[in-house]
Every structure is written in structure tokens, then in C-alpha cells.
Protein backbone atom coordinates (compact mmCIF):
# COMPACT_ATOMS: atom_id res chain seq x y z
CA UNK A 1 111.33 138.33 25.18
CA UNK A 2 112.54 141.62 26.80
CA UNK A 3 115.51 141.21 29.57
CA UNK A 4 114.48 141.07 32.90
CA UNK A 5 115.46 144.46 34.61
CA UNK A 6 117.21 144.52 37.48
CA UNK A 7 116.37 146.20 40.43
CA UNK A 8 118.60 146.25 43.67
CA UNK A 9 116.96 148.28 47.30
CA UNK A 10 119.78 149.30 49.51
CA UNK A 11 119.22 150.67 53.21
CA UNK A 12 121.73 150.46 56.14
CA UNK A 13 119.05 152.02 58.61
CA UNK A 14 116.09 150.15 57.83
CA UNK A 15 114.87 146.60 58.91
CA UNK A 16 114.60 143.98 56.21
CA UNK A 17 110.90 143.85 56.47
CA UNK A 18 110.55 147.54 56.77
CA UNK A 19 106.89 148.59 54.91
CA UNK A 20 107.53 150.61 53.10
CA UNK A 21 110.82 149.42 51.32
CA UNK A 22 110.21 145.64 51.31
CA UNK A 23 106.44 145.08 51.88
CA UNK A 24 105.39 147.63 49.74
CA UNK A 25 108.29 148.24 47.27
CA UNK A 26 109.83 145.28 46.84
CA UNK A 27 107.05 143.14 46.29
CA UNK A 28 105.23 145.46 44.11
CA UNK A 29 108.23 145.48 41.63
CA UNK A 30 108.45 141.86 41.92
CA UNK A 31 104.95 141.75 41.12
CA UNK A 32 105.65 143.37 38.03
CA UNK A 33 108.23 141.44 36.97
CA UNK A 34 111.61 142.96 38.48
CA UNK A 35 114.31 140.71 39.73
CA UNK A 36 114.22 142.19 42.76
CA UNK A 37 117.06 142.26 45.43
CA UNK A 38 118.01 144.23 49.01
CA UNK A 39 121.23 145.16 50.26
CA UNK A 40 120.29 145.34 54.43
CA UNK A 41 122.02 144.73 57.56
CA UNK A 42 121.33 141.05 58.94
CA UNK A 43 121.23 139.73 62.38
CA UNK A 44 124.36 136.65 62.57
CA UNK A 45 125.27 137.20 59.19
CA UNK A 46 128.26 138.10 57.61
CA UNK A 47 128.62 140.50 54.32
CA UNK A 48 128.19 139.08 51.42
CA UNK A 49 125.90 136.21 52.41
CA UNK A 50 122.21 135.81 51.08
CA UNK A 51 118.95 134.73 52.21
CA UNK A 52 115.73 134.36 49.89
CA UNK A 53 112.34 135.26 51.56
CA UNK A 54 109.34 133.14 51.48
CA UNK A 55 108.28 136.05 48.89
CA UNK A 56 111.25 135.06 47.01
CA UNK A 57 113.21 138.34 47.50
CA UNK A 58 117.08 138.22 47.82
CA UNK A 59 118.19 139.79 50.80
CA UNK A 60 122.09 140.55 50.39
CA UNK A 61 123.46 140.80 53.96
CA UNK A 62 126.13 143.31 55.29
CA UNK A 63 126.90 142.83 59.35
CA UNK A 64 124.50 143.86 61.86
CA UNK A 65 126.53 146.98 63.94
CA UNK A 66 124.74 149.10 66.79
CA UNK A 67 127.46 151.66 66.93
CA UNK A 68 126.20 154.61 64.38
CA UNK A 69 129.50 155.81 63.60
CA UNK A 70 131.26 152.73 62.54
CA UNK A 71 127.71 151.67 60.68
CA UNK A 72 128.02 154.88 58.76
CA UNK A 73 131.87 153.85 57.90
CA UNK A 74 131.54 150.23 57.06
CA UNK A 75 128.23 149.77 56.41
CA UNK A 76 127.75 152.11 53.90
CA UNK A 77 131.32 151.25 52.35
CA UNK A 78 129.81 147.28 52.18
CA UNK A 79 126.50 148.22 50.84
CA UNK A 80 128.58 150.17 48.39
CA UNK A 81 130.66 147.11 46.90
CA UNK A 82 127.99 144.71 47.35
CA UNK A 83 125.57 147.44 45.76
CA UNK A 84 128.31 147.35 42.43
CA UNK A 85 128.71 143.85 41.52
CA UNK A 86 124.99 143.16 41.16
CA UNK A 87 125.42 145.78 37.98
CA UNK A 88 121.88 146.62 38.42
CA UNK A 89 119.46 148.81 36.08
CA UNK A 90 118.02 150.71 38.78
CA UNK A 91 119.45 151.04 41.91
CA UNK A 92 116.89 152.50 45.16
CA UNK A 93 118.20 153.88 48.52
CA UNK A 94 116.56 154.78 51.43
CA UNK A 95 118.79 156.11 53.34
CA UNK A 96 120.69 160.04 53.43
CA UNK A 97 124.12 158.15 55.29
CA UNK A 98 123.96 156.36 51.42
CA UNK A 99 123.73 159.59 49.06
CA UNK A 100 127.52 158.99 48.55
CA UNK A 101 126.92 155.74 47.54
CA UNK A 102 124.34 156.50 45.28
CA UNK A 103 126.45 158.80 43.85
CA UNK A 104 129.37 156.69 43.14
CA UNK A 105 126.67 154.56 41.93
CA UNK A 106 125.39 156.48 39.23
CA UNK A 107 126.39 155.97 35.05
CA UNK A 108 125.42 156.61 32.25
CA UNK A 109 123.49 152.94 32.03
CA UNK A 110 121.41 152.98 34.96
CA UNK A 111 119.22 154.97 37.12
CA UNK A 112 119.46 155.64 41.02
CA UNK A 113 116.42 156.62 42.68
CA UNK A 114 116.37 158.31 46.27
CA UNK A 115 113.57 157.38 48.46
CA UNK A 116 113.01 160.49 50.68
CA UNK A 117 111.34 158.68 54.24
CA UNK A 118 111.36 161.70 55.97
CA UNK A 119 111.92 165.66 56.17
CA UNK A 120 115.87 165.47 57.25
CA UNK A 121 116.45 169.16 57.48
CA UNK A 122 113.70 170.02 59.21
CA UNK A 123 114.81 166.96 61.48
CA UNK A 124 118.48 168.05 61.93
CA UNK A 125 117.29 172.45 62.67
CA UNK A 126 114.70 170.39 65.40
CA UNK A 127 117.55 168.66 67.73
CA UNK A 128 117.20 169.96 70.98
CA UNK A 129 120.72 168.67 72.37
CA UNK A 130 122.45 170.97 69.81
CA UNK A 131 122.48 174.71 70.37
CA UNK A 132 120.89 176.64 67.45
CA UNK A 133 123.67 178.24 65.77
CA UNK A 134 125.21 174.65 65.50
CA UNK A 135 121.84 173.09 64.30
CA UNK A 136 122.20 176.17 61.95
CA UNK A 137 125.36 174.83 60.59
CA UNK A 138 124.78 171.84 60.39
CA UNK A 139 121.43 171.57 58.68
CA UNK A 140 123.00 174.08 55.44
CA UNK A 141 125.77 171.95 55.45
CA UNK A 142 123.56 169.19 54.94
CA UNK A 143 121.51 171.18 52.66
CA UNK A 144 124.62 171.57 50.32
CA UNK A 145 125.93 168.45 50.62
CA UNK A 146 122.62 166.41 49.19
CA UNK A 147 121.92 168.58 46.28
CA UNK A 148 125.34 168.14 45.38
CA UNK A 149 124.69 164.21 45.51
CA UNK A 150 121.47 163.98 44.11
CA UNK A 151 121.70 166.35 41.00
CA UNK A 152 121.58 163.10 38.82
CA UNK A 153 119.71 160.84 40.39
CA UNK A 154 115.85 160.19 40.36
CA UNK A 155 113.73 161.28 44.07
CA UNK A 156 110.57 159.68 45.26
CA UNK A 157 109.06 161.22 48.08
CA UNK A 158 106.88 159.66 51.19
CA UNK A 159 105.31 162.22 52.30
CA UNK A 160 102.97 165.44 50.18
CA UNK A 161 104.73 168.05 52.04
CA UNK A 162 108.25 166.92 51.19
CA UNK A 163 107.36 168.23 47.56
CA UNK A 164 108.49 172.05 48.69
CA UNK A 165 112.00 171.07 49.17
CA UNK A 166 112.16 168.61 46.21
CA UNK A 167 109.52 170.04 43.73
CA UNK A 168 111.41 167.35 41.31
CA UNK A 169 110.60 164.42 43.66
CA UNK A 170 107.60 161.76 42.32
CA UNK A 171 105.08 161.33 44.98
CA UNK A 172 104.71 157.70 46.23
CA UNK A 173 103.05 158.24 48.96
CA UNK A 174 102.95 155.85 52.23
CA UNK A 175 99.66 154.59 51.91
CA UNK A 176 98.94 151.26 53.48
CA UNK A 177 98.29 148.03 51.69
CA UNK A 178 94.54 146.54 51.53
CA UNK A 179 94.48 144.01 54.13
CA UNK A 180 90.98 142.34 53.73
CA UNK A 181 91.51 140.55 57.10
CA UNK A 182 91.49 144.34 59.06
CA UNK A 183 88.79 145.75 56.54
CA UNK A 184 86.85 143.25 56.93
CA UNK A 185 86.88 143.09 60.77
CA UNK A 186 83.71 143.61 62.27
CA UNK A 187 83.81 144.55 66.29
CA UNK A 188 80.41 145.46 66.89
CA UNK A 189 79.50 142.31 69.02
CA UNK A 190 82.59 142.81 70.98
CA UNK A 191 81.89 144.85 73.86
CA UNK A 192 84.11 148.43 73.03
CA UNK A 193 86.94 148.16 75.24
CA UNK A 194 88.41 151.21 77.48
CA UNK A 195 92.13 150.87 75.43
CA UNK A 196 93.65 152.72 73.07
CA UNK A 197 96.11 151.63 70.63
CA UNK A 198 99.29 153.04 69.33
CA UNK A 199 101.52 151.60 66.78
CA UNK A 200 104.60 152.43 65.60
CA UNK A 201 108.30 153.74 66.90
CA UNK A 202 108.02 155.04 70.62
CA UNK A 203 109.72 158.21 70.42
CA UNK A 204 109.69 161.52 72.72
CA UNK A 205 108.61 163.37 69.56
CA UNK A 206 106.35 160.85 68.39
CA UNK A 207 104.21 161.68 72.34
CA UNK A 208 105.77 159.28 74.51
CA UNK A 209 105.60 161.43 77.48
CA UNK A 210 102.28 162.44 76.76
CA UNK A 211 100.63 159.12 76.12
CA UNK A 212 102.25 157.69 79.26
CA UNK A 213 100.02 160.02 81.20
CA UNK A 214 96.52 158.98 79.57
CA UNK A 215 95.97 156.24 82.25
CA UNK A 216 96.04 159.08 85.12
CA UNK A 217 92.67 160.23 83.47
CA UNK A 218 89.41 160.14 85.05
CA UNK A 219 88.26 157.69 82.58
CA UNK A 220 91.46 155.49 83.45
CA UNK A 221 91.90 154.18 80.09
CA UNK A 222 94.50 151.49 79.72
CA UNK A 223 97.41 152.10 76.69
CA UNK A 224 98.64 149.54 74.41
CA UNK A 225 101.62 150.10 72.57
CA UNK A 226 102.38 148.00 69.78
CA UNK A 227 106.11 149.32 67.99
CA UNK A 228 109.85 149.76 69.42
CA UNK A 229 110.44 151.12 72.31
CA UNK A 230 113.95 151.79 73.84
CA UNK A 231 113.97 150.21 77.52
CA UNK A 232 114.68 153.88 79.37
CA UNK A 233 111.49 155.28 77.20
CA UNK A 234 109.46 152.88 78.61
CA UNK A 235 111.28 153.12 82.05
CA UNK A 236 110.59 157.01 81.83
CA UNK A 237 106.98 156.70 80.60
CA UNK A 238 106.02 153.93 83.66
CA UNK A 239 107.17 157.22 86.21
CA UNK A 240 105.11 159.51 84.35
CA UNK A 241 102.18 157.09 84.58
CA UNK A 242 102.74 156.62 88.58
CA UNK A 243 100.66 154.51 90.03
CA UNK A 244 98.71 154.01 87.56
CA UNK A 245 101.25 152.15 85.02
CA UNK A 246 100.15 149.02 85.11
CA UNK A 247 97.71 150.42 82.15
CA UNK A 248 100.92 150.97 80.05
CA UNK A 249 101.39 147.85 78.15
CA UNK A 250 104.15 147.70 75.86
CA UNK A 251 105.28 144.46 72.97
CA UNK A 252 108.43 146.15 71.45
CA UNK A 253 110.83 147.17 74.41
CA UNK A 254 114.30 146.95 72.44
CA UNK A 255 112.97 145.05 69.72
CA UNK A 256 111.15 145.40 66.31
CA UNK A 257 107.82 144.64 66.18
CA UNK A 258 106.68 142.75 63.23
CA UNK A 259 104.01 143.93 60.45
CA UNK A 260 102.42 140.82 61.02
CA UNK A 261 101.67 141.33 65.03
CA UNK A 262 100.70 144.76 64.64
CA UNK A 263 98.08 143.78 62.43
CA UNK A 264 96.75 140.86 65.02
CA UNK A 265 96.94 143.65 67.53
CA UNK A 266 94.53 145.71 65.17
CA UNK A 267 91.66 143.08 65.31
CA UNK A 268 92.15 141.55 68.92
CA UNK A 269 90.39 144.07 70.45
CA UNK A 270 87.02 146.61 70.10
CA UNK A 271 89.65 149.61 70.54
CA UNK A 272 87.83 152.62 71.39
CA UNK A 273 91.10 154.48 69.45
CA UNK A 274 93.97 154.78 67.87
CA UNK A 275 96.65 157.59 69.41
CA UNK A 276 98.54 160.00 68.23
CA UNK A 277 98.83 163.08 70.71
CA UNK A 278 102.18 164.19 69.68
CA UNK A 279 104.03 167.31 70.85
CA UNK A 280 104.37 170.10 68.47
CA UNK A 281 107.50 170.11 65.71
CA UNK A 282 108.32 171.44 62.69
CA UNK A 283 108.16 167.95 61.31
CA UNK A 284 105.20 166.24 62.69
CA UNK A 285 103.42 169.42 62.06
CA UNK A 286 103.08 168.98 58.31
CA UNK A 287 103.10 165.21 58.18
CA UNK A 288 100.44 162.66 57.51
CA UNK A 289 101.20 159.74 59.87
CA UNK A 290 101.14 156.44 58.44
CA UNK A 291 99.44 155.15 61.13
CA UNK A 292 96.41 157.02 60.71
CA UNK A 293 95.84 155.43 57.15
CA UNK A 294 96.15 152.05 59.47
CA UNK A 295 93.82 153.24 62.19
CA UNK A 296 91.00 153.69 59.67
CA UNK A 297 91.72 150.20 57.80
CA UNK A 298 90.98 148.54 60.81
CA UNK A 299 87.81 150.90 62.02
CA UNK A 300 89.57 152.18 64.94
CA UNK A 301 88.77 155.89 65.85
CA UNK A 302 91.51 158.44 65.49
CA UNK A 303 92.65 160.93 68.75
CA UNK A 304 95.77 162.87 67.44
CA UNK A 305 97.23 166.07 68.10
CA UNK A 306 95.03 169.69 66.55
CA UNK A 307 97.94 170.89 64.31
CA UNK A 308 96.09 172.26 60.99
CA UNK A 309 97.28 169.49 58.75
CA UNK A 310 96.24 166.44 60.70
CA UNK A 311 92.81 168.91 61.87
CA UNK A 312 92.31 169.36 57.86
CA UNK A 313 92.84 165.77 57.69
CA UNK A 314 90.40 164.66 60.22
CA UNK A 315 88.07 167.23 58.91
CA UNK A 316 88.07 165.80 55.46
CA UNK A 317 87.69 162.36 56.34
CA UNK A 318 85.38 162.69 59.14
CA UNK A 319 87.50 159.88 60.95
CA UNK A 320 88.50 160.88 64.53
CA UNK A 321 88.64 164.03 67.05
CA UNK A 322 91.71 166.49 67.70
CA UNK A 323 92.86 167.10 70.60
CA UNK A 324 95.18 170.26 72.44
CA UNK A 325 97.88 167.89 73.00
CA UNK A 326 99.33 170.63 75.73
CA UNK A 327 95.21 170.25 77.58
CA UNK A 328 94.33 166.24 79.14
CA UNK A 329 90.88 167.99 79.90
CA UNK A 330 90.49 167.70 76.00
CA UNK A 331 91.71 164.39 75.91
CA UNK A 332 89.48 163.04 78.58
CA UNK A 333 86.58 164.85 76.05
CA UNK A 334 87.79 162.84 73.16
CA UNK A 335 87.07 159.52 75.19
CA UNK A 336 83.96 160.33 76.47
CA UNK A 337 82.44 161.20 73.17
CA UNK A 338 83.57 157.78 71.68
CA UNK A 339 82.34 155.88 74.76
CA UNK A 340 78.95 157.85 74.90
CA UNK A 341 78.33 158.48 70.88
CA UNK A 342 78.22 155.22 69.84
CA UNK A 343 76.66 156.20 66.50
CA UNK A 344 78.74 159.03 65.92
CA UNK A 345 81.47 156.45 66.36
CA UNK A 346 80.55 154.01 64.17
CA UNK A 347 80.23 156.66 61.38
CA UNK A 348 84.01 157.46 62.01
CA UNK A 349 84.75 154.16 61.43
CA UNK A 350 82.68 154.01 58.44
CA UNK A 351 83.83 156.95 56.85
CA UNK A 352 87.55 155.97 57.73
CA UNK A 353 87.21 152.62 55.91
CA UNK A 354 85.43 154.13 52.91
CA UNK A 355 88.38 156.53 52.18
CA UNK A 356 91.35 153.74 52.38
CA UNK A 357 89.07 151.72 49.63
CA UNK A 358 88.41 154.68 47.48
CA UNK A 359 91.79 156.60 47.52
CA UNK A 360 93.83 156.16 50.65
CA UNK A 361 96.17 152.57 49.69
CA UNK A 362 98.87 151.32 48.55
CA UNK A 363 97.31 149.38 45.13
CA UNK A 364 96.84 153.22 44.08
CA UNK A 365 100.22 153.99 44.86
CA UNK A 366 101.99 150.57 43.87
CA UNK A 367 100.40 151.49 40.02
CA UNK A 368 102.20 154.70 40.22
CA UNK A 369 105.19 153.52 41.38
CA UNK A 370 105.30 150.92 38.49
CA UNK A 371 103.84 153.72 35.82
CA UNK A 372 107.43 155.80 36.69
CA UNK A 373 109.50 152.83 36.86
CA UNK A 374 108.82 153.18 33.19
CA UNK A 375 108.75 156.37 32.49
CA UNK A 376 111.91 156.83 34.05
CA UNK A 377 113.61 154.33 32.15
CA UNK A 378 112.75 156.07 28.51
């Protein structure tokens, strides 16, 4: 009987029950018969101590810090030694603050894999509270200083678009998992309500500002938000919304916001949408949002922004509207054809669900994942 490999996640970023790394990743290589194991930063627990999920995943704890600095000192210097003992076949990190690690990581024995989340040049040239020429500087330094780290190591990338800058990168795309319970969900004898849904981080860049100001619309549509959102975000986004705020509704305000309740959220209503009017960046621009993929699993309608990727998108799927996220008067358009279309609606919804089944989910991605696993390993 062939060994068990071993296979050891590390983040010092990430939540232990991020998607991507531990409901998708994880449990797909412990699925396939990886022992399985994540270095992560624990809430009341000490370095070094463990905790086994109901999933039967070991979660290797190193302290819970807020500060970024000293997380990027200690943290990464724990994960490090706790990341070396377990002697692990393959070791995966999702995090740039760990490319050191990763590095010190690597022999001769074993393979380390970066997981690429997002675009962080792009991210670093797009901070507006740094002048240019530093945000310049900064970004080539950063530039240098991963493809020094990574010229031995394995990439797997999130995102399509992130192939440009790593045309070596394997494409594991963030696709969602099948969840029969939202597939399955049928609204049409609940009446369709006037709320839109968005999920996710609640970010300035992500449309904060801009969603804040939907309820101020003639159609006076109320605004769930179901994802973290820092306290003076939501503080900031009530003022924009004036008197009409009591449409903003928020669940994460300084806290994470499980998988688990988002999906509730995705059934306990006959949203008329899903949201994402985001303001343009260089990042956003090019990326398929993860929450769209969601949106159509759960036959919600998708309003985003018009930029030509997520337009192409739409076009192709035939599963929302765009929007000119710098024009409301487009916005208010976007609601009043989903209130007044029904049909047109439910063929949205239709079409959205029929392209997660056929090509748009994780089980597609989770055989790749496992295909290169192997490959790798030759």
C-alpha cells in the first residue's frame, strides 16, 4: 500500500474556514486521500496547539495578532517552524508575507506550491495613500523580490487573468462548490422582494460607497450585506445613505461571516439581485468575482459594474444587467427591468444555474486540482 502523502496549507492572512483554502482545498485533497493539515492563526490559542475539525482536518494554531507588522514578524517566523517539523511532501501557501517561508521551505524532497488569491502588483501600483513614484518603487521591488522566491516552487492561480504575469501558474480557478440546497431553491411562490444582496468583504474598492447610496433611489430598494465590514465603513456608508439608512442592513460589522450563513442568506429571501457596482481599478477590472458564480447558484439576478470583462461575462451567460457604476439613473433601470420583466428574469436565473452545473464549479476544478497534485509529483 502506497504511503500516505502529506500535505500541510499554511496562511497567516486567511481565516481557518476561508473557501477557498479549507472548504475547497483542503477537503478536496482529503477527499482524495491526503493527510491533510493547516498552519492558521487561531482565536485563544497558543502556537503550537491543534484542533481537528468536524471534517477531520488538523488545524495547527499560531497566535491570533491584529497588529500587521508584528503578524508579518512572528507569524510568519511560527508558521515557518511549525510549517518544518510536519516534514511534509507538499507544502501550499496562500499568502505573499510567506514567499520567504516557502522558500526556506523548499528541498530537493518536496514540493511548495504558491496559491496566487489575487493580482498583488496591480494591488500595490493601485494604493491611493501612496504617491505614485513610491507605489512605483514599491510594486518593482515587489516584482523582484517574488520571482526571486518563487523560481522553484510550483504556482496555482485563482483567477484567468493572473496567467499574464505567471504564464507558468496552473489554473484552479475559484469556482464555487455545488450546493444542492441553493440550486435547488425554488422562489417563485415567494413574492420577489425589493432587496438586493451582497456578499462578501465590504471594501471601498469592492463599491461600498456606491452601494450605500442604492436606498436613495426612486425605487427605494433596501440593501443587505452579508460579509465583513469594518465598523467606520459601515459608519461612513449609513451618512452616504442619509435618511434613508435604515435600508442598509449589515451581519458582519468587525466580524467574519461564516460560509454557512451566507448561504442561509442566499435562500431566505426572493432577492430581486445580487450587487456588485464596484468603482473602476486596475484589479477589479479584469477579475471574475467569486460572488457572481454564487449569485447564479442560488438564481439571484446579477447588477455589477459595465467593465468589458464582467460585460463579456454577463453577455455570455445571459445572467444579469451592467450597469455605469459612475450613472444611479442606470441603476434605477437595472431594477425596474427585474421588477417589471418577470420572464426575462426568470430566464437569467435559468441560464445562470445552467452554466454553474455545466462548467462553472468547483467538482470541475477540485478534479484538476487533484490531476496536478500528481502530475506535479512525477
Amino acid at each position: 500500500m502506497a504511503k500516505q502523502k502529506k500535505v500541510v496549507h499554511l496562511t497567516t492572512v486567511h481565516h481557518p474556514f476561508d473557501t477557498r483554502i479549507y472548504h475547497k482545498e483542503c477537503l478536496s485533497l482529503d477527499k482524495a486521500g491526503y493527510n491533510v493539515s493547516l498552519i492558521v492563526s487561531l482565536e485563544n490559542k497558543s502556537t503550537g496547539d491543534e484542533v481537528v475539525t468536524e471534517d477531520g482536518i488538523r488545524l495547527i494554531a499560531t497566535k491570533k495578532r491584529k497588529n500587521r507588522i508584528v503578524r508579518m514578524l512572528l507569524s510568519t517566523w511560527q508558521t515557518y517552524r511549525l510549517a518544518k517539523k510536519e516534514q511534509a511532501d507538499y507544502y501550499h501557501f496562500h499568502d505573499p508575507e510567506l514567499l520567504w517561508v516557502g522558500w526556506l521551505l523548499k528541498k530537493k524532497n518536496n514540493i511548495v506550491i504558491y496559491d496566487v488569491h489575487e493580482d498583488y502588483y496591480t494591488g500595490i501600483l493601485q494604493k491611493d495613500y501612496l504617491k505614485q513614484p513610491i507605489r512605483k518603487a514599491i510594486a518593482k521591488l515587489y516584482n523582484k523580490i517574488e520571482g526571486f522566491f518563487i523560481k522553484e516552487m510550483e504556482l496555482t492561480l485563482a483567477e484567468k487573468y493572473y496567467q499574464e504575469r505567471y504564464p507558468q501558474g496552473e489554473q484552479i480557478l475559484n469556482y464555487p462548490i455545488l450546493n444542492e440546497d441553493l440550486i435547488s431553491a425554488d422562489r417563485n411562490q415567494q413574492k420577489l422582494s425589493n432587496a438586493l444582496i451582497y456578499t462578501g468583504n465590504v471594501t471601498e474598492v469592492r463599491g461600498s460607497d456606491l452601494h450605500a447610496t442604492l436606498p436613495r433611489l426612486p425605487s427605494k430598494p433596501e440593501v443587505y450585506f452579508y460579509g465583513k465590514c469594518d465598523a467606520q465603513i459601515a459608519e461612513r456608508m449609513n451618512a452616504l445613505a442619509g435618511n434613508s439608512n435604515d435600508r442598509l442592513h449589515f451581519t458582519g460589522i468587525d466580524r467574519f461571516v461564516e460560509r454557512v450563513d451566507i448561504d442561509k442568506a442566499y435562500i431566505e429571501k426572493n432577492w430581486l439581485a445580487g450587487l456588485a457596482i464596484f468603482p473602476p481599478t486596475e484589479h477589479y477590472k479584469r477579475k471574475e468575482l467569486t460572488k457572481f458564480f454564487e449569485y447564479m447558484t442560488a438564481g439571484i439576478p446579477i447588477i455589477c459594474s459595465n467593465f468589458p470583462v464582467w460585460q463579456k461575462f454577463i453577455d455570455r451567460y445571459q445572467c444579469g444587467i451592467t450597469v455605469n457604476p459612475t450613472d444611479s439613473d442606470t441603476w434605477e433601470e437595472a431594477i425596474h427591468e427585474l421588477k417589471t420583466n418577470p420572464e426575462k428574469r426568470k430566464q437569467m436565473v435559468d441560464n445562470g444555474r445552467r452554466a454553474i452545473l455545466n462548467e462553472l464549479n468547483w467538482q470541475v476544478e477540485e478534479e484538476k486540482l487533484i490531476t496536478w497534485y500528481k502530475e506535479i509529483a512525477q
